[in-house]
N, C-alpha and C. Protein backbone atom coordinates (compact mmCIF):
# COMPACT_ATOMS: atom_id res chain seq x y z
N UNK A 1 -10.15 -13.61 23.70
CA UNK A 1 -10.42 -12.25 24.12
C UNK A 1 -11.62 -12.26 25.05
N UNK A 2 -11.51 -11.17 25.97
CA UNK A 2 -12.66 -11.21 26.53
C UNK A 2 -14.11 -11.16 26.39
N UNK A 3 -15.33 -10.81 27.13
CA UNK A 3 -16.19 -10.64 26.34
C UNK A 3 -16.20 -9.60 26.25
N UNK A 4 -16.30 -8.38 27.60
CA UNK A 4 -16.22 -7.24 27.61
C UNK A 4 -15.14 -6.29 27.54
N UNK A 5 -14.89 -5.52 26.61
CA UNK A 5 -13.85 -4.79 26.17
C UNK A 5 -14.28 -3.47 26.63
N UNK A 6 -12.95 -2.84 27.35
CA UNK A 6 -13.28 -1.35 27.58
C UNK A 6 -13.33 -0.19 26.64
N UNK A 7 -13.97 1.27 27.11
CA UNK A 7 -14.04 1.85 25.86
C UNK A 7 -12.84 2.32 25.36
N UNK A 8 -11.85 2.53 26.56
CA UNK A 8 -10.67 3.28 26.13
C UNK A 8 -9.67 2.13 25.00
N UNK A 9 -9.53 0.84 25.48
CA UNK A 9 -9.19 -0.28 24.55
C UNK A 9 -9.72 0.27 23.37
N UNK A 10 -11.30 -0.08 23.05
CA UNK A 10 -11.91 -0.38 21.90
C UNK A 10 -11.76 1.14 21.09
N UNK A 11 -11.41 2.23 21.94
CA UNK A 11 -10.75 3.13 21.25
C UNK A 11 -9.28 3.26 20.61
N UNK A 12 -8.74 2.82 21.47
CA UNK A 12 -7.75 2.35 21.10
C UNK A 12 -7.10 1.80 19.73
N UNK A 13 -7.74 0.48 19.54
CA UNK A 13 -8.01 -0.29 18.63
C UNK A 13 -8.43 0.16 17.05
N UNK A 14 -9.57 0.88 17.68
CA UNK A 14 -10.17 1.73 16.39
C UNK A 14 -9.29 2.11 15.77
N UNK A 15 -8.33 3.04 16.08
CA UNK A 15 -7.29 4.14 15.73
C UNK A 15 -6.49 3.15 14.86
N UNK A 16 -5.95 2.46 15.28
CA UNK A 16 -5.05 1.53 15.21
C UNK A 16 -5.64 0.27 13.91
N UNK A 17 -7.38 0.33 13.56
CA UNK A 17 -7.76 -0.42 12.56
C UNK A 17 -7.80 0.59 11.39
N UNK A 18 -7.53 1.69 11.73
CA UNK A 18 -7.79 2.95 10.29
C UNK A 18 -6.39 2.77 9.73
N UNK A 19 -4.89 2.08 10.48
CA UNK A 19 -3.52 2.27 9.98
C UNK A 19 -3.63 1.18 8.85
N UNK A 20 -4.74 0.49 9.05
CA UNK A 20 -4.72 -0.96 8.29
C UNK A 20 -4.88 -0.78 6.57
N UNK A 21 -5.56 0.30 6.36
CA UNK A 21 -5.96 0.93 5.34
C UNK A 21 -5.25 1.56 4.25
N UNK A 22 -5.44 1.30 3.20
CA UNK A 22 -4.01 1.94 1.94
C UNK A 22 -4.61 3.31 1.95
N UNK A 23 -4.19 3.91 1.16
CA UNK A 23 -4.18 5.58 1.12
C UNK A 23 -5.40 5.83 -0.12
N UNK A 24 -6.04 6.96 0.08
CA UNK A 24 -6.96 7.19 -0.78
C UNK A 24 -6.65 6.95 -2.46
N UNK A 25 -7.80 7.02 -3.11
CA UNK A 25 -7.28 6.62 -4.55
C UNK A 25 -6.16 8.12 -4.92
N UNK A 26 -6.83 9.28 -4.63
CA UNK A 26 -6.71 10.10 -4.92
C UNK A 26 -5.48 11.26 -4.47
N UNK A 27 -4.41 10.27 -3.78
CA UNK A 27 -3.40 10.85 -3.14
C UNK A 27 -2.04 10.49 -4.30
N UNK A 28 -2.26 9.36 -5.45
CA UNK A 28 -1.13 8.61 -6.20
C UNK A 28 -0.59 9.87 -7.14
N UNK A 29 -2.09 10.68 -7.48
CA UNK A 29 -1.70 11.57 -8.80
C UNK A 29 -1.30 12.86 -7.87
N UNK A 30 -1.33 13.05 -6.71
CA UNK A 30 -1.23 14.19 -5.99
C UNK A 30 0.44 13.80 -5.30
N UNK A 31 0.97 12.81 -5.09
CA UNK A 31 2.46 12.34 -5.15
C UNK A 31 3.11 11.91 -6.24
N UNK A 32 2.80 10.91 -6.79
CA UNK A 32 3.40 10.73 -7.62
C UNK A 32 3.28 11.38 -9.01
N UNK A 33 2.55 12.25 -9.12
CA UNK A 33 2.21 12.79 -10.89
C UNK A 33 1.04 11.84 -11.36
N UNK A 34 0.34 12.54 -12.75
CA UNK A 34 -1.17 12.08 -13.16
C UNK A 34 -0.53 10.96 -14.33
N UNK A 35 -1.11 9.81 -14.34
CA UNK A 35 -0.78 9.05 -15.30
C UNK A 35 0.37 7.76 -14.79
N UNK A 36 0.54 8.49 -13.80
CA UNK A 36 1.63 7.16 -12.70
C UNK A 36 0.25 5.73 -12.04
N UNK A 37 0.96 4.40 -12.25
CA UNK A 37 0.53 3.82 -12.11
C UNK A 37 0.71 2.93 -10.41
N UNK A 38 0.32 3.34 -9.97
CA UNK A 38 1.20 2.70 -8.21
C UNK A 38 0.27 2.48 -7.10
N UNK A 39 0.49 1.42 -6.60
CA UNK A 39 -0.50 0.66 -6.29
C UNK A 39 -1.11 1.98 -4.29
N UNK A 40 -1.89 1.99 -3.90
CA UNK A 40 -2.17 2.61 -3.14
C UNK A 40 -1.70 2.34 -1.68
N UNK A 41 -1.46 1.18 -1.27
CA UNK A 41 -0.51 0.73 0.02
C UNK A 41 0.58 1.37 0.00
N UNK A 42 1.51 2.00 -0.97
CA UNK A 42 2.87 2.44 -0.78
C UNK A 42 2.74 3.41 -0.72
N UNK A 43 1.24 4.38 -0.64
CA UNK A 43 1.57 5.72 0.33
C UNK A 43 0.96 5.11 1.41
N UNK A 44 0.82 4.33 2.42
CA UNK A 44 0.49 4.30 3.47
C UNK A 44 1.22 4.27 4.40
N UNK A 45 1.25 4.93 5.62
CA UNK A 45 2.81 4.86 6.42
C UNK A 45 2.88 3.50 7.15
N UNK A 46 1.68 2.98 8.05
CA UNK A 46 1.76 2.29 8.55
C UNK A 46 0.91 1.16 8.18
N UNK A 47 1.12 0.01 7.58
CA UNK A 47 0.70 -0.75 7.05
C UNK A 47 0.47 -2.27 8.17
N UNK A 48 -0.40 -2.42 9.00
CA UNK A 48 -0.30 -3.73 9.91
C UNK A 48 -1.21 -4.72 10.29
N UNK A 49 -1.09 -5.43 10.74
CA UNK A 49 -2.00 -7.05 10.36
C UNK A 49 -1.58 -7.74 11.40
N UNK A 50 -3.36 -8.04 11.85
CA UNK A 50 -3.58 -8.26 13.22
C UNK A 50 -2.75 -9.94 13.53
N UNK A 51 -2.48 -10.52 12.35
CA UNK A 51 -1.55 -11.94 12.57
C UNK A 51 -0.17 -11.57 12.50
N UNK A 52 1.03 -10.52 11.88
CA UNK A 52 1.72 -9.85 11.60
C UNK A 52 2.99 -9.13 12.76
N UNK A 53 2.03 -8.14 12.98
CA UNK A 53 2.63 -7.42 14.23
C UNK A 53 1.67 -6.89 15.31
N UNK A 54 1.90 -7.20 16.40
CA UNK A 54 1.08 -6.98 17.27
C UNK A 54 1.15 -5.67 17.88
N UNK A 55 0.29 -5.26 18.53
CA UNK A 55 0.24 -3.49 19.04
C UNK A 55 -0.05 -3.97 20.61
N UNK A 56 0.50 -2.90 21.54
CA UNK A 56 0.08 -2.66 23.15
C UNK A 56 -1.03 -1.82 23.61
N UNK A 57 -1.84 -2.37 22.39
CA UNK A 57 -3.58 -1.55 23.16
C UNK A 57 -3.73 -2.56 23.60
């Protein structure tokens, strides 16, 4: 990669490092019901990994 990255890229990117993220703790009992046990990645829509699948930012 380069050294210097532009801002609109590194904006880009940003956006695109928040999809990386499972879903709050606090969304499982608010979908699935209180007392459900389920792991927090399977409410996440977009789940991706920078070795995985690549993006066109």
């Amino acid at each position: 990669m380069t050294r210097y990255i532009h801002p609109a890229k590194k904006r880009r990117l940003g956006k695109l490092g928040k999809r990386t993220k499972w879903a709050p703790f606090w969304i499982i009992p608010k979908i699935a019901g209180i007392g459900k046990k389920i792991h927090p990645s399977r409410f996440s829509a977009g789940k991706r990994n920078w070795r995985r699948s690549k993006t066109k930012a």
